[in-house]
Protein backbone atom coordinates (compact mmCIF):
# COMPACT_ATOMS: atom_id res chain seq x y z
CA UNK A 1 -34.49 1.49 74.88
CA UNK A 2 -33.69 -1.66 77.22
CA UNK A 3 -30.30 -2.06 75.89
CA UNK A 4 -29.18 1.62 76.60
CA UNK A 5 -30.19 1.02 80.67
CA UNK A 6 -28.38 -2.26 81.24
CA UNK A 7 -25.62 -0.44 83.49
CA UNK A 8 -27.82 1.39 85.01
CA UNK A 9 -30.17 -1.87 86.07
CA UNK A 10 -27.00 -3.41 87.38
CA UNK A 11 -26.46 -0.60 89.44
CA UNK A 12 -29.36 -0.83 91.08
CA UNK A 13 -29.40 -4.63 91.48
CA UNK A 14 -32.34 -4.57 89.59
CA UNK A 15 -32.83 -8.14 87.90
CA UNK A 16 -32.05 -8.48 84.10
CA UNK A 17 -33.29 -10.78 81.60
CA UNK A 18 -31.63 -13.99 80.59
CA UNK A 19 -28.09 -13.31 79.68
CA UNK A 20 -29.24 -14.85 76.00
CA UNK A 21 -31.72 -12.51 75.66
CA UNK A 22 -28.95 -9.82 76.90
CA UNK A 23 -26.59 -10.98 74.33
CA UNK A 24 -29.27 -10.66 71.56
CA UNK A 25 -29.76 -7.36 72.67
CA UNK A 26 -26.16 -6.38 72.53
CA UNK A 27 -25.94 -7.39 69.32
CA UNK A 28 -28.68 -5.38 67.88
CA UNK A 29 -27.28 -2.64 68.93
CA UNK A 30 -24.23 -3.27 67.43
CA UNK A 31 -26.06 -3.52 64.57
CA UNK A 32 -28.12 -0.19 64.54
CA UNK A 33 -25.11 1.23 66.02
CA UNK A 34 -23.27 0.42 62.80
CA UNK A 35 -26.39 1.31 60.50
CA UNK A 36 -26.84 4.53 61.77
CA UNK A 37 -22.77 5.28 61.44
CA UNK A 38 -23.59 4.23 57.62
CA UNK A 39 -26.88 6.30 57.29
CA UNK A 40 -24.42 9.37 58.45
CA UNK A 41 -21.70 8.97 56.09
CA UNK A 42 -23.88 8.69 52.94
CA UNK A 43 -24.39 11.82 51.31
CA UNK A 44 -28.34 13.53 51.50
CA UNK A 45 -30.15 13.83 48.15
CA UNK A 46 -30.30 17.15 47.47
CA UNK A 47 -33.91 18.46 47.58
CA UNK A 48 -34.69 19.94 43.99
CA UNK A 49 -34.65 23.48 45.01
CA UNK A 50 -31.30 22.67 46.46
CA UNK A 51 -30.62 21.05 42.40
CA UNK A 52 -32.18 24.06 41.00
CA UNK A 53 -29.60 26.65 42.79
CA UNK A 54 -26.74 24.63 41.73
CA UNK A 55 -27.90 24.46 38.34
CA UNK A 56 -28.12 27.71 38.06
CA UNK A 57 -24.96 29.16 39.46
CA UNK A 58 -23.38 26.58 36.67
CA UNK A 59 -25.20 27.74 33.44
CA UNK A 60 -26.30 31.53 34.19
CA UNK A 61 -23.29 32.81 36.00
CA UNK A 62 -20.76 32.37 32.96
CA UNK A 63 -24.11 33.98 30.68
CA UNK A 64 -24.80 36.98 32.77
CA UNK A 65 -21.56 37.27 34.72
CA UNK A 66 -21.16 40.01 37.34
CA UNK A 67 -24.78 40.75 37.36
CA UNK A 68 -25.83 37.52 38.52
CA UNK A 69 -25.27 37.67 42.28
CA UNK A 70 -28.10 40.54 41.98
CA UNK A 71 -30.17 38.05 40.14
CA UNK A 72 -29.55 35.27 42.42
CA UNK A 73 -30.72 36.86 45.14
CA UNK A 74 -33.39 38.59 44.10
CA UNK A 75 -34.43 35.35 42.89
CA UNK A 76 -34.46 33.96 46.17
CA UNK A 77 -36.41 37.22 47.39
CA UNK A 78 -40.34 37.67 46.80
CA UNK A 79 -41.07 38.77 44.20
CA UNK A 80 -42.83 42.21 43.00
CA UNK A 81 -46.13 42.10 41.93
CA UNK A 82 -49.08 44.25 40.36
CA UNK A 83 -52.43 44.59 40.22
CA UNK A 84 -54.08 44.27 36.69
CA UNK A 85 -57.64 46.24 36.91
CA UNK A 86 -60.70 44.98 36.57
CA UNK A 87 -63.03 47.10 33.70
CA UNK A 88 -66.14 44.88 34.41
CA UNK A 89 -65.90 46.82 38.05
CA UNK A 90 -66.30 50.09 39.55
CA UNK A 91 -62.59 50.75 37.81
CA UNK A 92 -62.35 54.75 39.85
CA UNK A 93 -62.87 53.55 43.39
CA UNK A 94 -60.19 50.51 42.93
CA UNK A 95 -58.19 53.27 40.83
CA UNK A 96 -58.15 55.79 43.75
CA UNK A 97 -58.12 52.91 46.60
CA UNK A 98 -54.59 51.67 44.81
CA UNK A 99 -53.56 55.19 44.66
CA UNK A 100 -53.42 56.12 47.97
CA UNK A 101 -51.52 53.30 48.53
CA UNK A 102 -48.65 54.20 46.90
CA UNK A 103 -48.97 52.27 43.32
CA UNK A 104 -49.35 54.23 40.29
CA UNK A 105 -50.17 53.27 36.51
CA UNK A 106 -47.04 51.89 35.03
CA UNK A 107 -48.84 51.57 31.28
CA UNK A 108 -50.05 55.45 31.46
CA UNK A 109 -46.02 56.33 32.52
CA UNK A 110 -44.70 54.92 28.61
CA UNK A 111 -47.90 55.37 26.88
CA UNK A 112 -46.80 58.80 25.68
CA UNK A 113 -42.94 58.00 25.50
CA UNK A 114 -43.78 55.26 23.24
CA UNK A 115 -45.96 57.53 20.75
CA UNK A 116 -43.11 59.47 20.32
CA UNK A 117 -40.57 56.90 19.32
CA UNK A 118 -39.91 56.73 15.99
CA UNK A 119 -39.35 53.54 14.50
CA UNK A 120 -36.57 54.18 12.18
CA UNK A 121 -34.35 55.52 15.14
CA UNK A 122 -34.05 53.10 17.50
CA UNK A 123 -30.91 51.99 18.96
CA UNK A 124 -29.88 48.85 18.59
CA UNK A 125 -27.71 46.09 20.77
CA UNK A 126 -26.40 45.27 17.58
CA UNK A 127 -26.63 45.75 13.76
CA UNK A 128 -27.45 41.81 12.36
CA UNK A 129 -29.92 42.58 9.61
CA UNK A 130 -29.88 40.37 7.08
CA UNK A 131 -31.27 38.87 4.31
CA UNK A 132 -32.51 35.61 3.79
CA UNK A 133 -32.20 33.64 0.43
CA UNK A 134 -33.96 29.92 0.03
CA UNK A 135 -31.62 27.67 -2.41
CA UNK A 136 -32.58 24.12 -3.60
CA UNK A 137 -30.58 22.11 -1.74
CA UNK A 138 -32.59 23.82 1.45
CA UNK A 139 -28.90 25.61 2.25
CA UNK A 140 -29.53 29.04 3.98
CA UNK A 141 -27.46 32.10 2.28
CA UNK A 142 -27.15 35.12 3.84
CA UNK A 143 -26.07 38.66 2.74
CA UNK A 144 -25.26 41.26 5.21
CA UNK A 145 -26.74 44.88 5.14
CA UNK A 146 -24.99 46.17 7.35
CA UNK A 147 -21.44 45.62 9.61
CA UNK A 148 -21.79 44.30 12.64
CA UNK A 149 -21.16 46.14 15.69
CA UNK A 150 -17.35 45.87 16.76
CA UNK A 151 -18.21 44.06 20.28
CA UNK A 152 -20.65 41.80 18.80
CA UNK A 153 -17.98 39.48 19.15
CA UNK A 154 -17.72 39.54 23.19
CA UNK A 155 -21.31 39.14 23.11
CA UNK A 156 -20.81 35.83 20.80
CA UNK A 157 -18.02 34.82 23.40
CA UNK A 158 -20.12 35.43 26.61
CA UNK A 159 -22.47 32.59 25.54
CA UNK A 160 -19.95 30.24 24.36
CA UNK A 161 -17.63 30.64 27.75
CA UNK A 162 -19.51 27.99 29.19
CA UNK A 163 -19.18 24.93 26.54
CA UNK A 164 -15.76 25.78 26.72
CA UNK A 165 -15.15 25.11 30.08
CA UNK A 166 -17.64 21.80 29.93
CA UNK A 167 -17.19 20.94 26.47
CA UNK A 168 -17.34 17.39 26.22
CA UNK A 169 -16.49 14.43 23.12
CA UNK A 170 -20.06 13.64 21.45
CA UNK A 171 -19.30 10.37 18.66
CA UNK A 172 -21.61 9.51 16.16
CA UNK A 173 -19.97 7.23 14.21
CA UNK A 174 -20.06 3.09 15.41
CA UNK A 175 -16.30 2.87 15.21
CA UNK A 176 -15.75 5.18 17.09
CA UNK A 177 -17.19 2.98 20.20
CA UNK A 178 -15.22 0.29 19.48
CA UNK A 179 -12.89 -0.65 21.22
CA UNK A 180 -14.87 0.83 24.46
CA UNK A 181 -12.83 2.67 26.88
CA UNK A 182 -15.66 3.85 29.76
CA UNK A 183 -18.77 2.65 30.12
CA UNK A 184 -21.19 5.90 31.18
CA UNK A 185 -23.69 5.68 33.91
CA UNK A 186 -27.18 6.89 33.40
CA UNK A 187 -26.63 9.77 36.03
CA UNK A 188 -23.23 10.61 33.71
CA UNK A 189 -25.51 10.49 30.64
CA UNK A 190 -27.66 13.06 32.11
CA UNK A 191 -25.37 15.10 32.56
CA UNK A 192 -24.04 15.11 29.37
CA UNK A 193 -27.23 15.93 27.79
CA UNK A 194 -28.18 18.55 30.53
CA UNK A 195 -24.86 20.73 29.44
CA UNK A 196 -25.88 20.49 26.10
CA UNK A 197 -29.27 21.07 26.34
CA UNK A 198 -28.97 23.94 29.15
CA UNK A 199 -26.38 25.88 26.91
CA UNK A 200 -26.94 27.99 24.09
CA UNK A 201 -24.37 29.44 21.24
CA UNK A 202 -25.31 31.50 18.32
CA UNK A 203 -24.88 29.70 15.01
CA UNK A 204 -24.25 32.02 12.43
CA UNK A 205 -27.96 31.65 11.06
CA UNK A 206 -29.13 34.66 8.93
CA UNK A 207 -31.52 36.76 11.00
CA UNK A 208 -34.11 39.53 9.59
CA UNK A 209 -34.16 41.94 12.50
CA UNK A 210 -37.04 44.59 11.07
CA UNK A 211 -37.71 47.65 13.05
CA UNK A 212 -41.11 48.71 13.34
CA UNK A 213 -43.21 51.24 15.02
CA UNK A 214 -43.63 51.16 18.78
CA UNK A 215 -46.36 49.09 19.82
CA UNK A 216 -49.83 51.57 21.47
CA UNK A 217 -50.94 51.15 25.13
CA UNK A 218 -54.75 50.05 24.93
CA UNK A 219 -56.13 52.43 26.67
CA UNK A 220 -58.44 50.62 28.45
CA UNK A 221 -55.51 48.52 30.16
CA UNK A 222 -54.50 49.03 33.55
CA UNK A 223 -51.56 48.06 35.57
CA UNK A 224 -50.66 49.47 39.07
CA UNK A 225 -47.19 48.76 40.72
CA UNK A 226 -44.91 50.25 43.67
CA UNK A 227 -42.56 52.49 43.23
CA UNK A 228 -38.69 50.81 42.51
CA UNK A 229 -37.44 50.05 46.35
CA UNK A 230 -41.13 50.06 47.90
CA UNK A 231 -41.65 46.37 48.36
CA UNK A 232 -45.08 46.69 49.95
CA UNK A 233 -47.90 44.31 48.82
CA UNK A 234 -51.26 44.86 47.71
CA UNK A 235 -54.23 43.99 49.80
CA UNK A 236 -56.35 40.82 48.82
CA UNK A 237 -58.74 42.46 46.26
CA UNK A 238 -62.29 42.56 47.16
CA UNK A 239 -65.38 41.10 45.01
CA UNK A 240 -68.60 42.59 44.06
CA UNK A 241 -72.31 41.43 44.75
CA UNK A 242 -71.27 38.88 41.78
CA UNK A 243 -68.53 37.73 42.69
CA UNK A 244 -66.09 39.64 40.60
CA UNK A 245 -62.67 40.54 41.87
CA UNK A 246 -61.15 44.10 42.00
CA UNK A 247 -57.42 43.61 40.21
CA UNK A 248 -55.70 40.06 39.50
CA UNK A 249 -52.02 40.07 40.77
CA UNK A 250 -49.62 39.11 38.62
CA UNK A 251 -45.92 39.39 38.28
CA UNK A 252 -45.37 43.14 36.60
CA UNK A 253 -42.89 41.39 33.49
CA UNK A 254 -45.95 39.30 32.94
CA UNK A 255 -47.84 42.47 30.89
CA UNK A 256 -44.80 42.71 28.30
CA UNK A 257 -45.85 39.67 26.14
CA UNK A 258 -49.57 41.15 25.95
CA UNK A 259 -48.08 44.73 24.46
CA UNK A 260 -45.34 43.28 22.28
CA UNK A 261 -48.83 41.55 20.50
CA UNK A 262 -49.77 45.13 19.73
CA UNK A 263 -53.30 44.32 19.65
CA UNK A 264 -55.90 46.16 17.56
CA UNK A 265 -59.51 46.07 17.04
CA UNK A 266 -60.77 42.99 14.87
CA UNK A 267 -57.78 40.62 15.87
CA UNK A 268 -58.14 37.16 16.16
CA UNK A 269 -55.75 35.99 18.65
CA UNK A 270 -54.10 32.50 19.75
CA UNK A 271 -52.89 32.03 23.01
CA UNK A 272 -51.42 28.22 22.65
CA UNK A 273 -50.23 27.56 25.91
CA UNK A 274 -52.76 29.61 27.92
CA UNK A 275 -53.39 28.49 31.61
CA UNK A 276 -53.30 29.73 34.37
CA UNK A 277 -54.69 32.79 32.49
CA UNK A 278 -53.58 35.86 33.76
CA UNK A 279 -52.00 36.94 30.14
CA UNK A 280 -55.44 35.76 28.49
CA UNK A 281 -57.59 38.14 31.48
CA UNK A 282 -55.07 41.26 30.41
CA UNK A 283 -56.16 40.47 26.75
CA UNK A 284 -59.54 40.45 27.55
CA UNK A 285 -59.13 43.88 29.56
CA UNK A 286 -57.95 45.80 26.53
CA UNK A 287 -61.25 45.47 24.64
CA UNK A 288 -59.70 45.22 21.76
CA UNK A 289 -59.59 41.41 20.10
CA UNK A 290 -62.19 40.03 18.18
CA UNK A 291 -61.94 36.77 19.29
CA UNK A 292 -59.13 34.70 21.78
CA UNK A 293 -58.52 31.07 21.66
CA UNK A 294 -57.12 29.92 24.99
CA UNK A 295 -55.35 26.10 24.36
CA UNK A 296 -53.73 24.19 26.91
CA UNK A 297 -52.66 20.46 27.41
CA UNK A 298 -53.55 19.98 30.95
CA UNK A 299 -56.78 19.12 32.02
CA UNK A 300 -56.41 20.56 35.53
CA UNK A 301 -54.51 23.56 34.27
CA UNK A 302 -57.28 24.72 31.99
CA UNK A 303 -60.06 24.48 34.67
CA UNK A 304 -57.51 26.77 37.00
CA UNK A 305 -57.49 29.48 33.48
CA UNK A 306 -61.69 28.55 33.53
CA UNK A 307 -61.78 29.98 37.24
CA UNK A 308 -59.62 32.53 36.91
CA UNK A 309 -61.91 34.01 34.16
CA UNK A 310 -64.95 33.32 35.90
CA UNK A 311 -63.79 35.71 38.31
CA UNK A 312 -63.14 38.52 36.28
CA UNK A 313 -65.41 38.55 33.52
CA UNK A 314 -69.32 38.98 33.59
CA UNK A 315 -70.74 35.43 31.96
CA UNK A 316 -72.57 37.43 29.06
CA UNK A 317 -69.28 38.61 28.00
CA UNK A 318 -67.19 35.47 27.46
CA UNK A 319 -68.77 34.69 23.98
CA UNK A 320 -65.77 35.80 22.39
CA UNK A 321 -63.51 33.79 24.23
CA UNK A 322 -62.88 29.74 23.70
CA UNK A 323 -61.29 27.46 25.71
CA UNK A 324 -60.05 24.22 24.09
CA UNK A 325 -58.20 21.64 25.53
CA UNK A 326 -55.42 20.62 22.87
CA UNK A 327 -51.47 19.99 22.64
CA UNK A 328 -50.06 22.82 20.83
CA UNK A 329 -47.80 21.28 18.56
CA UNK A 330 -51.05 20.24 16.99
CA UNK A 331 -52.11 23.72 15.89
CA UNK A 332 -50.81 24.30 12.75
CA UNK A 333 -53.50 25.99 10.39
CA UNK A 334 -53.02 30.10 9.89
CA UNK A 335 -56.36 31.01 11.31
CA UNK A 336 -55.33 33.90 13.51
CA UNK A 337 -53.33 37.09 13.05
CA UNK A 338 -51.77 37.45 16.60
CA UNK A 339 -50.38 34.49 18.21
CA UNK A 340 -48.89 34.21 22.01
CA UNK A 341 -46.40 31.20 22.68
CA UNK A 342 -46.17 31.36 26.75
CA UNK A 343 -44.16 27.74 27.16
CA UNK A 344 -43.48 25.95 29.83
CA UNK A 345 -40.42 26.00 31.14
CA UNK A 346 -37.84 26.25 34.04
CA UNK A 347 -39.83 28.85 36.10
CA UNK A 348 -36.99 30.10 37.84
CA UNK A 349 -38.65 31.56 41.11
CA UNK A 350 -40.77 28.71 41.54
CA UNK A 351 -38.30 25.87 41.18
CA UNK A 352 -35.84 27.51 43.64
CA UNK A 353 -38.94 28.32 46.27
CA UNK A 354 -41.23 25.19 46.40
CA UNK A 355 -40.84 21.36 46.57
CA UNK A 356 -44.24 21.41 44.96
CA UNK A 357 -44.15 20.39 41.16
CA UNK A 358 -40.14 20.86 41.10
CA UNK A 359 -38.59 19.99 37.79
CA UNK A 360 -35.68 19.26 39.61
CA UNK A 361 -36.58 16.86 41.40
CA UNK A 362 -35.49 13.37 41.18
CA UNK A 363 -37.52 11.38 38.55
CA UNK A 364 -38.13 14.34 36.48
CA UNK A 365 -34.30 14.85 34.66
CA UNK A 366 -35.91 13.69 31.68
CA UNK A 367 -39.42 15.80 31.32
CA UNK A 368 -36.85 18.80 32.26
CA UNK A 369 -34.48 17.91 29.61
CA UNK A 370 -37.28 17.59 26.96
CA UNK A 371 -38.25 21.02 27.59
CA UNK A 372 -35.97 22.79 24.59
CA UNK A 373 -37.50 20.63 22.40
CA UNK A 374 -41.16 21.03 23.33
CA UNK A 375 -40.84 25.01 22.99
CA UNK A 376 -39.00 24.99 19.82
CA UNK A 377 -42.02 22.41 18.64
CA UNK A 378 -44.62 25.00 20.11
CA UNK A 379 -43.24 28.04 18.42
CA UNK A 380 -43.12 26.59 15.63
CA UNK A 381 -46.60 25.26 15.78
CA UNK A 382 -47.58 29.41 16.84
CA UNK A 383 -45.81 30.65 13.46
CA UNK A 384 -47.88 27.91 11.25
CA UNK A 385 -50.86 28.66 12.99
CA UNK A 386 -50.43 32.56 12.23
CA UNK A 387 -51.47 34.76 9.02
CA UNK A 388 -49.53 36.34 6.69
CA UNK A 389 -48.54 39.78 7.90
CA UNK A 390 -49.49 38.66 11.74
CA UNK A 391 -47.68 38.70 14.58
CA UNK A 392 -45.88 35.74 17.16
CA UNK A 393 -44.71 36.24 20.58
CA UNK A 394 -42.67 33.98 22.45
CA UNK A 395 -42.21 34.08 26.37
CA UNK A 396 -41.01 32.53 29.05
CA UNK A 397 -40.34 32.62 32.88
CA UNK A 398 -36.87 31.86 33.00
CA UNK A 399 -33.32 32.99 32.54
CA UNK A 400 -32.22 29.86 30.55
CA UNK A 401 -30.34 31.49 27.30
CA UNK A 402 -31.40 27.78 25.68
CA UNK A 403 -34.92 27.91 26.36
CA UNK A 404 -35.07 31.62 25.22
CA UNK A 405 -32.78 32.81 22.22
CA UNK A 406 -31.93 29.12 21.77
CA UNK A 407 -35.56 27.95 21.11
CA UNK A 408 -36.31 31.46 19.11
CA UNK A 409 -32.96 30.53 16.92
CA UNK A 410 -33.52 26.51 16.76
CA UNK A 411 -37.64 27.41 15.17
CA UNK A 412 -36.58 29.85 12.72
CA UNK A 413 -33.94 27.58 11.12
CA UNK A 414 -36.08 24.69 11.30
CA UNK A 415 -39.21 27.31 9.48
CA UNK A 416 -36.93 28.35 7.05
CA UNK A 417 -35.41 25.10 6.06
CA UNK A 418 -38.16 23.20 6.15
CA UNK A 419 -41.29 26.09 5.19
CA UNK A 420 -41.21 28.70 2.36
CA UNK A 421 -42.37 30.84 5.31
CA UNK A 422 -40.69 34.11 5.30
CA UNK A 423 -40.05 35.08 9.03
CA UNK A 424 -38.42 38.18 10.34
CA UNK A 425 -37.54 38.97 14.17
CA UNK A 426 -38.57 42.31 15.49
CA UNK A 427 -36.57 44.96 17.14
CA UNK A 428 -38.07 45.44 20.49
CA UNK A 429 -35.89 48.29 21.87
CA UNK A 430 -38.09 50.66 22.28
CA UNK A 431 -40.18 48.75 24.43
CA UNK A 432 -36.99 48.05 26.54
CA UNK A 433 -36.22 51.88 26.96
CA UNK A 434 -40.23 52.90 27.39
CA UNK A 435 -40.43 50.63 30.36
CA UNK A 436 -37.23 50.51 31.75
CA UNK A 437 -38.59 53.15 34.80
CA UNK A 438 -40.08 49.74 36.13
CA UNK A 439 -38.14 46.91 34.74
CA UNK A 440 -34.38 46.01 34.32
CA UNK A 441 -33.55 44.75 30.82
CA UNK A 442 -30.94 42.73 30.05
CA UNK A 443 -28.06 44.86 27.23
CA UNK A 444 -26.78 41.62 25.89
CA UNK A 445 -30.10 40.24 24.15
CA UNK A 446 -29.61 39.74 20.32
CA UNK A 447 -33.30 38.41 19.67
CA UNK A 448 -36.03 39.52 22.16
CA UNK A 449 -35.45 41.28 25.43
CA UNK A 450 -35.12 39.68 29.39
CA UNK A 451 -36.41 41.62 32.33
CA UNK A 452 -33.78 40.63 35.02
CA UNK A 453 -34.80 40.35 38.54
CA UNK A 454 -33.42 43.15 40.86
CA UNK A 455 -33.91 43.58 44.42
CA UNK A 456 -34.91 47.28 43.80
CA UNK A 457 -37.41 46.09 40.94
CA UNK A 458 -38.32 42.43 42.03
CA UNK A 459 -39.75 41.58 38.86
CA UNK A 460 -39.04 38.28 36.52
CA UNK A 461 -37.56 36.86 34.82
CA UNK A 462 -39.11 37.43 31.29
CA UNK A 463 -38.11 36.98 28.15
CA UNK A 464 -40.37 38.01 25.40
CA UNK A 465 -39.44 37.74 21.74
CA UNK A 466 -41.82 38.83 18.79
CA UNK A 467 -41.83 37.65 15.54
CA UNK A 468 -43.64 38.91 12.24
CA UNK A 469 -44.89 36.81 9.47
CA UNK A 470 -43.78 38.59 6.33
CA UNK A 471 -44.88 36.06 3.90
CA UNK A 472 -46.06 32.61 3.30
CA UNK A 473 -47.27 30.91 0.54
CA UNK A 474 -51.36 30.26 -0.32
């Protein structure tokens, strides 16, 4: 710039311009110099990945405590993936091709294990069976069965350490903003509501925990993975003269919500928030469902779930499947007897990885703070929509204990206060200790199970909780 080279064009008796032109000069750089000593001093807006890590070194750590700098940086890490076979190809040559590579069958490894468990001796993380009675005031009793175990309490404590370190005054009565002593900020507000909302503590509601049978491995399901510690990838799969691919990839903890549905022959099966559609292809797979109803809000989201079928599935063999563009919360009539709830929610890996579609970000507090309330809404919406004697699983990508046991806890109070819908939470243990050669689970769950990223076992997060339909009036 002319203004940095005045000494220099003195120095060289070079001829300057008019000393009021000079002096205007000098004085805008006075100016920028002053700007740009500003610009340094105020602090960078942190980029929502950044957002997303601090977040979540404030409400996991005190949840999952010394095993979270594992989690954190396996987070961080790619993750692990699998290949989910194609049937409609030649399934031996991929089969033998993934093989040699190092990947075995991680369904075949339980399927046996699983037969064998009965369901009456499972071991539990905790003995909380209990009854629950309907009064006429819409007051839930409850009678225990059995004692609780003697550290259920430090479990109770371990989600409650956080509110007491960031408990905060919420009034709700007028006085008690009069007279006014601080006026909040909207970024303070946030806040607020983002401790609230991000933290979860068991209420004392009465919770049937039944213990059934171990769910079967369809047979005709495939799912290939690396060993533990082999982080290899797979190859891009190949297609066929018709354009069908070889194996989808998908993260491994992915397959859990498809067998907690147990699915048998005949079953009519909702999957209410179903794009992109890689649970809805391992449905397919199996062979088994009558019919599946894929629902999703987004426009763009369901055309992305369209493709992905499109690539998998032969066109004369999609008549079973429907694709309907709906919100959720809509579907409330018991048509089906298997119901997935996949929400939407924090996606751990992605938010802390990509810019792209952040919830994080600035300008999206609110949508992110909404989410608790949307998946309470949609489970909800997944236990009307389901049979008596069927079956609801909820899932989700993320660690959040609020958007997993504290959306599964918030719909079964609001179904049992506001529905004569009797609705009982099943043990899923067993599938915990089948699978637990490829995944981590989580010892501390109370209503579903979390597969906890690992460096060793990159896969997750998942939470998958499964809920049975025991009765419900005509």
């Amino acid at each position: 710039m002319p203004f940095l080279k005045l000494s220099y064009l003195r120095s060289k008796k070079i001829p300057l311009f008019s000393k009021r032109f000079e002096s205007f000069i000098r004085q805008q750089y006075r100016n920028f110099s002053k700007k740009q000593r500003r610009w340094s001093q105020t602090p960078r807006e942190l980029s929502g990945t950044d957002k997303a890590l601090e977040h979540f070194d404030l409400f996991y750590k005190p949840v999952y405590g010394e095993v979270w700098p594992s989690i954190r940086i396996s987070l961080l890490t790619t993750q692990k993936y699998c290949a989910l076979i194609n049937n409609f190809r030649d399934v031996e040559g991929v089969v033998d091709r993934l093989t040699q590579l190092g990947a075995r069958d991680i369904l075949r490894d339980v399927s046996d294990a699983l037969k064998n468990q009965p369901g009456d001796k499972v071991d539990n993380n905790f003995n909380f069976t209990r009854e629950v009675k309907k009064n006429p005031s819409n007051e839930v009793e409850e009678k225990d069965d059995d004692a609780e175990d003697e550290d259920s309490e430090d479990k109770l404590t371990e989600g409650e350490e956080l509110m007491t370190l960031l408990r905060y005054e919420k009034n709700t009565s007028l006085d008690n903003f009069i007279p006014v002593k601080r006026v909040y900020t909207e970024k303070e507000l946030n806040e607020q509501e983002d401790i609230e909302r991000s933290t979860y503590q068991p209420t004392g509601i009465p919770v049937n925990v039944i213990h059934e049978g171990p769910v079967q491995i369809p047979k005709d399901l495939r799912v290939y993975a690396y060993e533990k510690g082999d982080t290899g990838e797979f190859p891009s799969p190949n297609s066929n003269m018709d354009g069908k691919l070889e194996y989808f990839l998908m993260d491994g903890a992915s397959i859990l919500p498809v067998i907690a549905l147990d699915l048998q022959p005949s079953d009519n099966v909702l999957d209410l928030c179903s794009a992109p559609g890689g649970k809805a292809l391992a449905m397919k797979q199996t062979n088994l469902p009558e019919s599946i109803y894929c629902n999703d809000l987004s426009g763009s989201r369901l055309k992305r779930l369209q493709k992905v079928l499109r690539s998998y599935i032969p066109d004369n063999m999609t008549d079973d499947i429907t694709l309907k563009q709906q919100d959720g919360r809509q579907l409330k009539t018991p048509h089906f007897n298997k119901v997935l709830v996949d929400v939407p929610c924090n996606t751990d890996r992605h938010v802390l990885l990509e810019e792209d579609n952040n919830l994080f970000k600035s300008g999206r507090t609110g949508e992110r703070l909404q989410l608790p309330t949307v998946q309470r809404d949609l489970l909800v919406a997944g236990i009307l929509s389901c049979v008596q004697g069927g079956s609801v699983v909820y899932s989700t990508c993320t660690l959040s204990a609020a958007q997993n046991e504290g959306v599964v806890q918030s719909a079964l109070q609001y179904i049992w206060q506001e529905t004569d819908i009797n609705v009982a939470v099943v043990d899923l243990n067993h599938m915990a200790k089948s699978f637990s050669k490829t995944f981590r689970f989580w010892r501390h769950s109370r209503l579903g199970q979390v597969v906890l990223p690992t460096l060793s076992c990159n896969f997750g997060p998942m939470y998958i909780a499964k809920l049975r339909i025991l009765e419900r009036p005509t």
